[in-house]
PDB file of N, CA and C in Angstrom:
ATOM      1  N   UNK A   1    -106.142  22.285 -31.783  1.00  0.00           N
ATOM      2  CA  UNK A   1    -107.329  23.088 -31.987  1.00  0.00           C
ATOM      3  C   UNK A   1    -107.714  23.009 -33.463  1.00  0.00           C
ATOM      4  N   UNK A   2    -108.544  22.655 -34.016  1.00  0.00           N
ATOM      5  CA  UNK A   2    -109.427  22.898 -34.865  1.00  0.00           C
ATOM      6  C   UNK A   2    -109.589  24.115 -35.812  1.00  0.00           C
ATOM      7  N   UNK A   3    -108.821  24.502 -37.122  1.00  0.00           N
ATOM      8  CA  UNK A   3    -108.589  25.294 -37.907  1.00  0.00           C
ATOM      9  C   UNK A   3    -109.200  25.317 -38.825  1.00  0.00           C
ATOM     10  N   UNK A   4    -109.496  25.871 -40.021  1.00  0.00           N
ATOM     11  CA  UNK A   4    -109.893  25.725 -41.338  1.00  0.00           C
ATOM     12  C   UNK A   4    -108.897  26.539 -42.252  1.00  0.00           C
ATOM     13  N   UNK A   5    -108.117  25.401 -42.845  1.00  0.00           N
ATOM     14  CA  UNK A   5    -106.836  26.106 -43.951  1.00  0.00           C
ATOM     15  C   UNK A   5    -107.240  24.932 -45.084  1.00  0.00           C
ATOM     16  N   UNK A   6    -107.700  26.079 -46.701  1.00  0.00           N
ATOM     17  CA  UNK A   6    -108.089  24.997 -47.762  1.00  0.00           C
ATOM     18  C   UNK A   6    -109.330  24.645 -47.760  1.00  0.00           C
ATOM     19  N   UNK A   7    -110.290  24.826 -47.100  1.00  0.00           N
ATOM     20  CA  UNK A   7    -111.845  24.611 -47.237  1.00  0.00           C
ATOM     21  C   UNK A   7    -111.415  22.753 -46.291  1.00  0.00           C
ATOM     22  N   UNK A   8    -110.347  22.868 -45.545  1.00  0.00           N
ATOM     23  CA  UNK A   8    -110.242  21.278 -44.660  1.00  0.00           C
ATOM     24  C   UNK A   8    -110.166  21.548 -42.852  1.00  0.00           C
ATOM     25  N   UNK A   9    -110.943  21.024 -42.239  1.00  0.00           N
ATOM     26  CA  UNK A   9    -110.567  21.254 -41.317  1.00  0.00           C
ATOM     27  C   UNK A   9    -109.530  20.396 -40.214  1.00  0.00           C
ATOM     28  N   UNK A  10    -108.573  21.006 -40.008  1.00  0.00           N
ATOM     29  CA  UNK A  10    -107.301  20.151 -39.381  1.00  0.00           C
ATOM     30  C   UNK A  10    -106.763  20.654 -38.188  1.00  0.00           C
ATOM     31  N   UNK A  11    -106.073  19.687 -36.945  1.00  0.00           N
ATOM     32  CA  UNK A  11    -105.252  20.205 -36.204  1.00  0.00           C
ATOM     33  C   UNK A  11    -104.410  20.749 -36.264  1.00  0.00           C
ATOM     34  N   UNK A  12    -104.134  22.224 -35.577  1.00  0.00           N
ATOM     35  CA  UNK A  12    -103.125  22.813 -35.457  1.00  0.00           C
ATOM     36  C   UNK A  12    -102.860  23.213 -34.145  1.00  0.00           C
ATOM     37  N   UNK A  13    -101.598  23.439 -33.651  1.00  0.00           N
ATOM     38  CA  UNK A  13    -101.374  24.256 -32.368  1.00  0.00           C
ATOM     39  C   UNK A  13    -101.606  25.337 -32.642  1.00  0.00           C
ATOM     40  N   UNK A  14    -102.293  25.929 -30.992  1.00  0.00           N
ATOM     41  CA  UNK A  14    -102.698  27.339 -30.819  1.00  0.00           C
ATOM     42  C   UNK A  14    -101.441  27.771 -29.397  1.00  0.00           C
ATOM     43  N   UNK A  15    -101.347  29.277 -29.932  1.00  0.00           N
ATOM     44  CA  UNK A  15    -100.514  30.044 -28.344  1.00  0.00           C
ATOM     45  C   UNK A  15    -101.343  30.600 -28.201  1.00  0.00           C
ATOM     46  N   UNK A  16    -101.724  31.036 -26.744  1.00  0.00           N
ATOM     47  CA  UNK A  16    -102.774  32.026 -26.287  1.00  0.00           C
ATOM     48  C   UNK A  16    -101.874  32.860 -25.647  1.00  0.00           C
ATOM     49  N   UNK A  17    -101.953  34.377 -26.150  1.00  0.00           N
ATOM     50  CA  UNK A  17    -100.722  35.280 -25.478  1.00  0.00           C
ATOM     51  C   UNK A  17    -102.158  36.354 -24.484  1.00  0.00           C
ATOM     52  N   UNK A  18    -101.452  36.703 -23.153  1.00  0.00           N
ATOM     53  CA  UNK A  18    -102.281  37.543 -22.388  1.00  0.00           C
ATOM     54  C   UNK A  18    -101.434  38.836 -22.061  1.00  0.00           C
ATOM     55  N   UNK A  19    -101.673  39.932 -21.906  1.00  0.00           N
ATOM     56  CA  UNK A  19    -101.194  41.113 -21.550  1.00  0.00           C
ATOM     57  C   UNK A  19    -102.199  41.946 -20.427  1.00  0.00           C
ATOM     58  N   UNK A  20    -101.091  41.620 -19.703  1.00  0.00           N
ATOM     59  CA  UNK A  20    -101.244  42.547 -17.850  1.00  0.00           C
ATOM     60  C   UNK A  20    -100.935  43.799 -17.836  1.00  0.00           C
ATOM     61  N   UNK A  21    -102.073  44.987 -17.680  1.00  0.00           N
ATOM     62  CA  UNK A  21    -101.535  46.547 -17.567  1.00  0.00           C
ATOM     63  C   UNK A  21    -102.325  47.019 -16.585  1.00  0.00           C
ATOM     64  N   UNK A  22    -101.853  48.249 -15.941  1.00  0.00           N
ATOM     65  CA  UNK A  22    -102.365  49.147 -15.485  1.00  0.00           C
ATOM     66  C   UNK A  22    -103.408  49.953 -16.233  1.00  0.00           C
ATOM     67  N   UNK A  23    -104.975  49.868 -16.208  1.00  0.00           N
ATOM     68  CA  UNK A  23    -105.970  50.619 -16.914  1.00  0.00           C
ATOM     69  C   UNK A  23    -105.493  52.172 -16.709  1.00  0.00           C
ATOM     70  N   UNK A  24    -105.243  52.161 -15.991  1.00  0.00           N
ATOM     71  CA  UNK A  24    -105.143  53.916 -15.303  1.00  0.00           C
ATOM     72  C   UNK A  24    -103.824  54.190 -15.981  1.00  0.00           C
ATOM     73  N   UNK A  25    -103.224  53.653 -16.399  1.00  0.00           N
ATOM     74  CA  UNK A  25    -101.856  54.044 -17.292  1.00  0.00           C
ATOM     75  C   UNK A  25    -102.006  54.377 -18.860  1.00  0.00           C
ATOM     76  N   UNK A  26    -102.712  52.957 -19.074  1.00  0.00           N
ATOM     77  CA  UNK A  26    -102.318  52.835 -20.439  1.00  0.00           C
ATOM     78  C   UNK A  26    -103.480  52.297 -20.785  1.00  0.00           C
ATOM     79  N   UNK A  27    -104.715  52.790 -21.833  1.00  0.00           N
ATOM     80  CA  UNK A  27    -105.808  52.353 -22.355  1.00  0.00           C
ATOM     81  C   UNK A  27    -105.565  51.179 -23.481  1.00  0.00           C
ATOM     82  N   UNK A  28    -106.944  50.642 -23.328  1.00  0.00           N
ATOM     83  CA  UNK A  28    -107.037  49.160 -23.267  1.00  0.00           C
ATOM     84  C   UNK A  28    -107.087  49.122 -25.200  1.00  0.00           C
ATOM     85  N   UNK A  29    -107.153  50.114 -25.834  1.00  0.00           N
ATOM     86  CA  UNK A  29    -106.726  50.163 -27.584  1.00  0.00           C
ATOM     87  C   UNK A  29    -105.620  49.983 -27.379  1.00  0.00           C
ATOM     88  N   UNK A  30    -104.574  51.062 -26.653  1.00  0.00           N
ATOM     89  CA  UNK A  30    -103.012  50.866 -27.241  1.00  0.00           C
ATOM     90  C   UNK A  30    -103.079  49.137 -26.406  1.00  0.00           C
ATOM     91  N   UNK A  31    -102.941  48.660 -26.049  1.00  0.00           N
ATOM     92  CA  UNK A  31    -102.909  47.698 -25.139  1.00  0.00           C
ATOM     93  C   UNK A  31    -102.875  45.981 -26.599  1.00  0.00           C
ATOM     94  N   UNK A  32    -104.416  46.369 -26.980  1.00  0.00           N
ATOM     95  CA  UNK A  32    -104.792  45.287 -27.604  1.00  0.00           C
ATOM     96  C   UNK A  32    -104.046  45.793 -28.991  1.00  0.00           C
ATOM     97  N   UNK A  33    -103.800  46.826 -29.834  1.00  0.00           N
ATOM     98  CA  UNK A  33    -102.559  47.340 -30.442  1.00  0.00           C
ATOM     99  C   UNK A  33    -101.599  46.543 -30.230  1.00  0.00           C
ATOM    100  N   UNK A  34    -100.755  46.360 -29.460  1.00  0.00           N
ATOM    101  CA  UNK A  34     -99.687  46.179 -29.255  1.00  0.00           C
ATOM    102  C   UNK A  34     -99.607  44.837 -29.298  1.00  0.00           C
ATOM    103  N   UNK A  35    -100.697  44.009 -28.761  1.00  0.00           N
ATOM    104  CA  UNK A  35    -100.921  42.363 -29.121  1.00  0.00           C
ATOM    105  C   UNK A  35    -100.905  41.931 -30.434  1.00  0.00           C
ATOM    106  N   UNK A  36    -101.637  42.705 -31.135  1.00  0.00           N
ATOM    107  CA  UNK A  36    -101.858  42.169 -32.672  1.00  0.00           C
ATOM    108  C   UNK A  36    -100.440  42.313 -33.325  1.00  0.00           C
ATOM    109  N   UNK A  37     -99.827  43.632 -32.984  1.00  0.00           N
ATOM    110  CA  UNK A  37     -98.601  43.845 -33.589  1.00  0.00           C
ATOM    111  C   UNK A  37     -97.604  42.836 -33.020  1.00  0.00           C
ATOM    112  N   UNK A  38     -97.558  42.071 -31.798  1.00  0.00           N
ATOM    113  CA  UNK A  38     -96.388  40.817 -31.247  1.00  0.00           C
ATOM    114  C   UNK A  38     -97.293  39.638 -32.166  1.00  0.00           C
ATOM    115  N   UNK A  39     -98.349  39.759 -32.135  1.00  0.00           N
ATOM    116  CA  UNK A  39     -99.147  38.300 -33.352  1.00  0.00           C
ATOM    117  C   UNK A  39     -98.854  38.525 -35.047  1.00  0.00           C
ATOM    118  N   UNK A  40     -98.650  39.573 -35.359  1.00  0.00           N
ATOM    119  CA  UNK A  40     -98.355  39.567 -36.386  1.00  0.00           C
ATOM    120  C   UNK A  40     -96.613  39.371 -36.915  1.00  0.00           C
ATOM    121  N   UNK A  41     -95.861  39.667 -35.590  1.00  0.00           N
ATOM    122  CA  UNK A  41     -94.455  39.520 -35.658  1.00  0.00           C
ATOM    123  C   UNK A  41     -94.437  38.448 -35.607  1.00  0.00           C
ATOM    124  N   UNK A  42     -94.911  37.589 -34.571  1.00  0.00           N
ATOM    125  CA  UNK A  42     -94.882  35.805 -34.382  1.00  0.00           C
ATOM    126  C   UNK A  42     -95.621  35.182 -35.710  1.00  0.00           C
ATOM    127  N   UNK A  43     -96.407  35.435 -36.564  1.00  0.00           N
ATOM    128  CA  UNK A  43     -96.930  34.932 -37.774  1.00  0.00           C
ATOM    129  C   UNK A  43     -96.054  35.052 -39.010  1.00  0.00           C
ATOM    130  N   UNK A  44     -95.404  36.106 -39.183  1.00  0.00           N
ATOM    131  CA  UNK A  44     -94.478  36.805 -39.871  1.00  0.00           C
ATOM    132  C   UNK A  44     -93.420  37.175 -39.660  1.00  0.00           C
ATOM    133  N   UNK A  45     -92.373  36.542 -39.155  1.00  0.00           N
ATOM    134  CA  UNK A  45     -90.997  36.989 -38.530  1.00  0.00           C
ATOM    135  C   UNK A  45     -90.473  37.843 -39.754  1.00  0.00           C
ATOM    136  N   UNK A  46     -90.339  37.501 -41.186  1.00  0.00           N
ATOM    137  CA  UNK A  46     -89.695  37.959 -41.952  1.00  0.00           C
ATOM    138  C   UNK A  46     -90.402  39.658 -42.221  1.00  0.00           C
ATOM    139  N   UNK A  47     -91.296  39.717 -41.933  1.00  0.00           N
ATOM    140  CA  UNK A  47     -91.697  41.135 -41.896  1.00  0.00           C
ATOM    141  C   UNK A  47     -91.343  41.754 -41.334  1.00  0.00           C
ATOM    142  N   UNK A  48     -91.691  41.546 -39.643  1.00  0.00           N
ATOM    143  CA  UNK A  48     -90.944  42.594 -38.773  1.00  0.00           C
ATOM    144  C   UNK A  48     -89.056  42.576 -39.017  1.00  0.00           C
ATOM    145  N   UNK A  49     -88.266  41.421 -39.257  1.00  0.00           N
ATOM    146  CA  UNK A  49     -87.074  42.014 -39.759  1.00  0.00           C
ATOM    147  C   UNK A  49     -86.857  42.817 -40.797  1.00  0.00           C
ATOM    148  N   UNK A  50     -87.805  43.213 -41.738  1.00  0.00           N
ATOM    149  CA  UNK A  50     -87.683  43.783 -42.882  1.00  0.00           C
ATOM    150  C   UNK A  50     -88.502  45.346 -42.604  1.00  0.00           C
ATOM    151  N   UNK A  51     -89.101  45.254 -41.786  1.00  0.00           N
ATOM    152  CA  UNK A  51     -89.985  46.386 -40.969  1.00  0.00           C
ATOM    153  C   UNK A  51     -90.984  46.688 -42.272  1.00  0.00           C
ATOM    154  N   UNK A  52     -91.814  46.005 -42.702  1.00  0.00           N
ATOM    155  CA  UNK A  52     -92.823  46.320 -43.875  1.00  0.00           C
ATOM    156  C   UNK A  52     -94.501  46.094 -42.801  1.00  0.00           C
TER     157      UNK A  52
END
């Protein structure tokens, strides 16, 4: 997929992560919440071990 890192545009691999819930449980903020926070752990491993 097609990135822009450096004003260059280059291939990189993409993951596409999906999350399956019950609407009637659990609203669709905490939901997409909780995605960004597993994307930001997968971008940043050393953060979430350091919990910053």
């Amino acid at each position: 997929r097609p990135v822009v890192i450096d004003d260059q545009i280059v291939a990189r691999p993409m993951m596409y992560v999906a999350l399956s819930y019950d609407h009637r449980l659990i609203d669709g903020r905490e939901a997409v919440g909780f995605l960004i926070r597993v994307k930001e752990c997968i971008e940043n491993p050393e953060r979430m071990l350091l919990e910053v």
